[in-house]
C-alpha atoms as a PDB file:
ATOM      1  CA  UNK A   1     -21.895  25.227 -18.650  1.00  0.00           C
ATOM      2  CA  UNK A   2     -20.537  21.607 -18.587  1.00  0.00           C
ATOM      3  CA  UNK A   3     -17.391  20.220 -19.233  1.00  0.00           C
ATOM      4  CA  UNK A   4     -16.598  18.441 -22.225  1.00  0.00           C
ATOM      5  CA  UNK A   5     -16.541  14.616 -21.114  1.00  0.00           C
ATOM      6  CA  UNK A   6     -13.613  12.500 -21.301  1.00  0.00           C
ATOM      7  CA  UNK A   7     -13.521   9.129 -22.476  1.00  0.00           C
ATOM      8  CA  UNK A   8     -11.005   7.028 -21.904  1.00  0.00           C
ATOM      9  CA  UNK A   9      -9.997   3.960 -24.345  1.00  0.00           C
ATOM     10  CA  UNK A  10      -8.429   0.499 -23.738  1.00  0.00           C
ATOM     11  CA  UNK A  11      -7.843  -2.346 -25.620  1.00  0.00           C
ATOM     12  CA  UNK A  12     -11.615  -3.510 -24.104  1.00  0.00           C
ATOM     13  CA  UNK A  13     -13.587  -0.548 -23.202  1.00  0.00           C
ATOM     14  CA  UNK A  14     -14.237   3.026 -23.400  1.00  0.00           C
ATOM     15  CA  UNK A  15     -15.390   4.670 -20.239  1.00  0.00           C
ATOM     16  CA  UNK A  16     -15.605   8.058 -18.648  1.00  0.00           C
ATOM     17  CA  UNK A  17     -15.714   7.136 -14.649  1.00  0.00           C
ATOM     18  CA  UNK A  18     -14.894   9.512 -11.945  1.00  0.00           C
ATOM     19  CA  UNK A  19     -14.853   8.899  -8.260  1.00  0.00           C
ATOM     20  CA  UNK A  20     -14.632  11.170  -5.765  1.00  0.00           C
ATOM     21  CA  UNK A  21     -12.692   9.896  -2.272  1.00  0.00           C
ATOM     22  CA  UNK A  22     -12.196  11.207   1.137  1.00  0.00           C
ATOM     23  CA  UNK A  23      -9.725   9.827   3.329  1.00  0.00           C
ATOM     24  CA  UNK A  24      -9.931  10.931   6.809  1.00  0.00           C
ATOM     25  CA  UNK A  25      -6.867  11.250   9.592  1.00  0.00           C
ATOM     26  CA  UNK A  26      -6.904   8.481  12.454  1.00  0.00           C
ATOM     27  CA  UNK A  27      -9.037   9.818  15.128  1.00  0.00           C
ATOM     28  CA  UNK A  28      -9.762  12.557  13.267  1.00  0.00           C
ATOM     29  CA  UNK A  29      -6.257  14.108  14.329  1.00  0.00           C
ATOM     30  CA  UNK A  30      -5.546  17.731  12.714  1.00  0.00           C
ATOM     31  CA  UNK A  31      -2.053  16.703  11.740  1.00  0.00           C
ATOM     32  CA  UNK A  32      -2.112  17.580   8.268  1.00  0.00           C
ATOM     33  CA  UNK A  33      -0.054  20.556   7.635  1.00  0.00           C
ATOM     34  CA  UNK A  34       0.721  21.813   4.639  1.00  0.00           C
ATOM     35  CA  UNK A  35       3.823  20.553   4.307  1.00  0.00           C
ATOM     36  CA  UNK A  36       2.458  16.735   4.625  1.00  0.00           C
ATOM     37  CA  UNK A  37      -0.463  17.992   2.595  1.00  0.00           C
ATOM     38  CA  UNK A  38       2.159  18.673  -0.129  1.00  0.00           C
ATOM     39  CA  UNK A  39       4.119  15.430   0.370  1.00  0.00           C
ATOM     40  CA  UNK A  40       0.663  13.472  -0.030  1.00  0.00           C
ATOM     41  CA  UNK A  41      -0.429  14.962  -3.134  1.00  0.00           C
ATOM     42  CA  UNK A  42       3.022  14.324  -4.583  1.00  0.00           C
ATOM     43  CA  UNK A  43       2.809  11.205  -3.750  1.00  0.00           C
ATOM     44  CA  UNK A  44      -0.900  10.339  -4.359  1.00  0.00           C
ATOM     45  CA  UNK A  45      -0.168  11.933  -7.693  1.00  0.00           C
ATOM     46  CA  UNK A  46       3.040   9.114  -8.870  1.00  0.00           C
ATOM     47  CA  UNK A  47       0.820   6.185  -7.081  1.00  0.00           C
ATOM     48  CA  UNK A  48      -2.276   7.550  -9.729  1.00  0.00           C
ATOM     49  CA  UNK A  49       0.212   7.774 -12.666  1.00  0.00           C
ATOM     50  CA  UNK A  50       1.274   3.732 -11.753  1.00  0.00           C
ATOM     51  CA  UNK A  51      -2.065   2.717 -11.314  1.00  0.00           C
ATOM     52  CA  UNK A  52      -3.226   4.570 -14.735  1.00  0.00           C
ATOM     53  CA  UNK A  53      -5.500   6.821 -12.760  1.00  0.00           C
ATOM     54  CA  UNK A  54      -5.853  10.524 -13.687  1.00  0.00           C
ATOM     55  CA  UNK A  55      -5.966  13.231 -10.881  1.00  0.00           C
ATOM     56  CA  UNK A  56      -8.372  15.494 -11.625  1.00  0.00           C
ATOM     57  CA  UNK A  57      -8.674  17.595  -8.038  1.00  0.00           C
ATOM     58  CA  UNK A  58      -7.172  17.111  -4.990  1.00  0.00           C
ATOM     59  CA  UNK A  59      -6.769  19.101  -1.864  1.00  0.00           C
ATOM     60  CA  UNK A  60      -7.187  19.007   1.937  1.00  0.00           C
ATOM     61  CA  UNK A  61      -7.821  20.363   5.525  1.00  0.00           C
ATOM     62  CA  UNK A  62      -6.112  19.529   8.851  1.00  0.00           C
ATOM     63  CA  UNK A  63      -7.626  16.207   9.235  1.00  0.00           C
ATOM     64  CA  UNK A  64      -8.696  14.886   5.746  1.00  0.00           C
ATOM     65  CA  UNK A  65      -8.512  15.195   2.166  1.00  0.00           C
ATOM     66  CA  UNK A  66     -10.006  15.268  -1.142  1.00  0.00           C
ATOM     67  CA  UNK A  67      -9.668  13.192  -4.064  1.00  0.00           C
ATOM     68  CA  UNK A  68     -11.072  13.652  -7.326  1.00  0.00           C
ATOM     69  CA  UNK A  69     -10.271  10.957 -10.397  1.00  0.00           C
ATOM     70  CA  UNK A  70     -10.486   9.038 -13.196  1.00  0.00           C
ATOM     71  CA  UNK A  71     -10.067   5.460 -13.786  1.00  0.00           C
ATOM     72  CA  UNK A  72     -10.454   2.611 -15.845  1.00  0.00           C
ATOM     73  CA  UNK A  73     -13.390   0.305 -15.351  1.00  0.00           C
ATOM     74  CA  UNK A  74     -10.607  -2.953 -14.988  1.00  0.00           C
ATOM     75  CA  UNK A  75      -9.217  -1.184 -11.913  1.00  0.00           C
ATOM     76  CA  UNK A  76     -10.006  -3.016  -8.646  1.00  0.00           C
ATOM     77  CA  UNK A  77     -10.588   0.140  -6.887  1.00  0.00           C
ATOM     78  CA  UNK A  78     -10.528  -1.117  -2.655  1.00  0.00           C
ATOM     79  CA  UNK A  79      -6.809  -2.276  -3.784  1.00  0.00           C
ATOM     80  CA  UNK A  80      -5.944   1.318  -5.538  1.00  0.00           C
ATOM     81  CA  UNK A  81      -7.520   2.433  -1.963  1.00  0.00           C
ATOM     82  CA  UNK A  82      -5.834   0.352  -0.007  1.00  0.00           C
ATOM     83  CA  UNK A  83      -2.198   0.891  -1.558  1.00  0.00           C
ATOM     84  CA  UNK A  84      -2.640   4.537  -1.786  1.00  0.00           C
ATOM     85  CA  UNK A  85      -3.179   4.612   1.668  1.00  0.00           C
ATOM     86  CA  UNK A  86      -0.269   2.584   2.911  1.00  0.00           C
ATOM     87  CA  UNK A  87       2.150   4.112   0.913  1.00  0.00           C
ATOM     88  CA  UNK A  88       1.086   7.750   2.167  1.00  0.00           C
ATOM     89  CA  UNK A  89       1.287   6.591   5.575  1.00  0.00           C
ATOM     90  CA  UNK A  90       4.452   4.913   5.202  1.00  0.00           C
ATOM     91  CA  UNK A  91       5.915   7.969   3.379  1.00  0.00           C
ATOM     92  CA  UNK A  92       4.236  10.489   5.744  1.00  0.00           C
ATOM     93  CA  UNK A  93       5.274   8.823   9.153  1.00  0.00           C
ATOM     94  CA  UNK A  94       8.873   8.600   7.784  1.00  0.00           C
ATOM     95  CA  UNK A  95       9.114  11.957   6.840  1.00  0.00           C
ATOM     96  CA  UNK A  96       6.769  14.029   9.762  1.00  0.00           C
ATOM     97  CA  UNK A  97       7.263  11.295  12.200  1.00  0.00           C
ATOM     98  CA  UNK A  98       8.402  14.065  15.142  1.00  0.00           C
ATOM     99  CA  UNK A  99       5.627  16.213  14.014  1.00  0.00           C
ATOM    100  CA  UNK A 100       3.069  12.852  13.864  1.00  0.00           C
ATOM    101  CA  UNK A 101       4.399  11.288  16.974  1.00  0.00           C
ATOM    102  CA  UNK A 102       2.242  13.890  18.847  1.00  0.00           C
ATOM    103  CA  UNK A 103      -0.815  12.891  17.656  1.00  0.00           C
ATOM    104  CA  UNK A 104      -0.582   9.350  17.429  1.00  0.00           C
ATOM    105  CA  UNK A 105       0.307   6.531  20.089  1.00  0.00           C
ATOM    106  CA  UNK A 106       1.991   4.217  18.002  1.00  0.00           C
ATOM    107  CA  UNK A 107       5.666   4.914  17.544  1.00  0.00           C
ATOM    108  CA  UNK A 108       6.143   6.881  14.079  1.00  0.00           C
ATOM    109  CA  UNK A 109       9.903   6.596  14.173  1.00  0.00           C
ATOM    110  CA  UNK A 110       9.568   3.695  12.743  1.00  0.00           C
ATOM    111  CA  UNK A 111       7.171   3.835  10.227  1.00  0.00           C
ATOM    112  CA  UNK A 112       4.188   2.120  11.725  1.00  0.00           C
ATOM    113  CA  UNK A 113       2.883   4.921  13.344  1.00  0.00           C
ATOM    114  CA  UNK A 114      -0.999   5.603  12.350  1.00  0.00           C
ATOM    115  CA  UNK A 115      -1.674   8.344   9.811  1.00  0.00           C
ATOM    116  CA  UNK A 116      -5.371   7.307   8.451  1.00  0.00           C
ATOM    117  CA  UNK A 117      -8.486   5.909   9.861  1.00  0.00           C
ATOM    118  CA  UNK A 118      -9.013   2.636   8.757  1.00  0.00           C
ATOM    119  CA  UNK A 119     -12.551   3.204   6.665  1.00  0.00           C
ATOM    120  CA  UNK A 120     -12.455   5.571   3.688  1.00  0.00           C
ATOM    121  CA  UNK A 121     -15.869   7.018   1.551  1.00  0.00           C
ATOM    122  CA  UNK A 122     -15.913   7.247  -2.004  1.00  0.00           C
ATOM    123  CA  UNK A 123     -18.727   7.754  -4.411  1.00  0.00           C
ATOM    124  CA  UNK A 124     -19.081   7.683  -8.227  1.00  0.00           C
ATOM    125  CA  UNK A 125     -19.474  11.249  -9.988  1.00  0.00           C
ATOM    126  CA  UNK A 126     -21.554  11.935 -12.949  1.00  0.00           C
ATOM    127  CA  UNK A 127     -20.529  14.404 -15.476  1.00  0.00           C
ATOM    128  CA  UNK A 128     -23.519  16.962 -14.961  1.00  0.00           C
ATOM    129  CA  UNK A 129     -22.178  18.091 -11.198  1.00  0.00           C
ATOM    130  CA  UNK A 130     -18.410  17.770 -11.799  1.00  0.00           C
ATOM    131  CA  UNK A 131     -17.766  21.270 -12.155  1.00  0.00           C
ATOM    132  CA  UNK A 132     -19.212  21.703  -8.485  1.00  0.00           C
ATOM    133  CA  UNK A 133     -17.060  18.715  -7.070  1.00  0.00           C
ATOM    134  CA  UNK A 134     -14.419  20.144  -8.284  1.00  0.00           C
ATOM    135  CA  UNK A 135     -14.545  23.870  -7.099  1.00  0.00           C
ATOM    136  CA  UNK A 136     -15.647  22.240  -3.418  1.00  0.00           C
ATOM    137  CA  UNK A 137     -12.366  20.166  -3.396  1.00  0.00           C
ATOM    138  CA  UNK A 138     -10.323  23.166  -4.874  1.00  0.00           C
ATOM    139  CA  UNK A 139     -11.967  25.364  -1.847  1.00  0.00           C
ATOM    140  CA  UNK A 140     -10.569  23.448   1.077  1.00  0.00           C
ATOM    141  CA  UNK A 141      -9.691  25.509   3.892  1.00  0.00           C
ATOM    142  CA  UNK A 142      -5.850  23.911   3.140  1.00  0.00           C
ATOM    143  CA  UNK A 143      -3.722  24.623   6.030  1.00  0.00           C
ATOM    144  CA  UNK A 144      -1.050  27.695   5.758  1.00  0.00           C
ATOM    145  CA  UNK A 145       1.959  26.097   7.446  1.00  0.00           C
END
């Protein structure tokens, strides 16, 4: 059984996109605990609300995560990318940078330490396999600690 689909409206258009992205650690590093996987989706989750973007899943495993949204066909989606990812890895190296500086070579005391691999994958999501995307993302082996 499908889900219901969920248009959104703006002054211009009404729409119902979803995109699914994966953002992968630098090197593939496992450095995501669960404690940073926490601090991400808190703070992936106040970028989406700014940008007018609507979480729908999102979860993770050592050395990536899982995305799952909705957005507005006016958002230019390589600058949501592209800010989401700076200000997790900003906010990350800040607040893990002991547990980061092990991984990485830059210097993470500082806040320019590396956090995520500079490519990214993302594909559009129709409304017939949602359901699916969703339980995979909800399914990640997430770490424990």
């Amino acid at each position: 059984m499908s889900k219901k689909r969920s248009y959104r409206s703006s002054s211009r258009s009404v729409s119902d996109l979803k995109a699914h992205l994966v953002l992968t650690t630098k090197y593939r590093a496992k450095c995501i605990n669960a404690a940073i996987l926490e601090q991400l989706e808190t703070s992936i989750r106040s970028l989406c609300e700014k940008w007018g973007v609507t979480v729908i899943e999102f979860n993770g495993e050592d050395n990536h995560i899982h995305l799952l949204f909705s957005y507005y066909p006016q958002m230019p989606l390589s600058k949501f990318i592209n800010n989401l990812k700076t200000v997790t890895s900003v906010k990350a190296n800040k607040e893990f940078s002991e547990h980061l500086a092990r991984f990485f070579w830059k210097s993470a005391a500082n806040n320019k330490g590396e956090f995520w691999n500079d490519s990214y994958a993302i594909e559009s999501v129709g409304g017939a396999n949602i359901e699916v995307l969703e339980r995979y993302i909800r399914n990640q082996n997430a770490p424990k600690c």
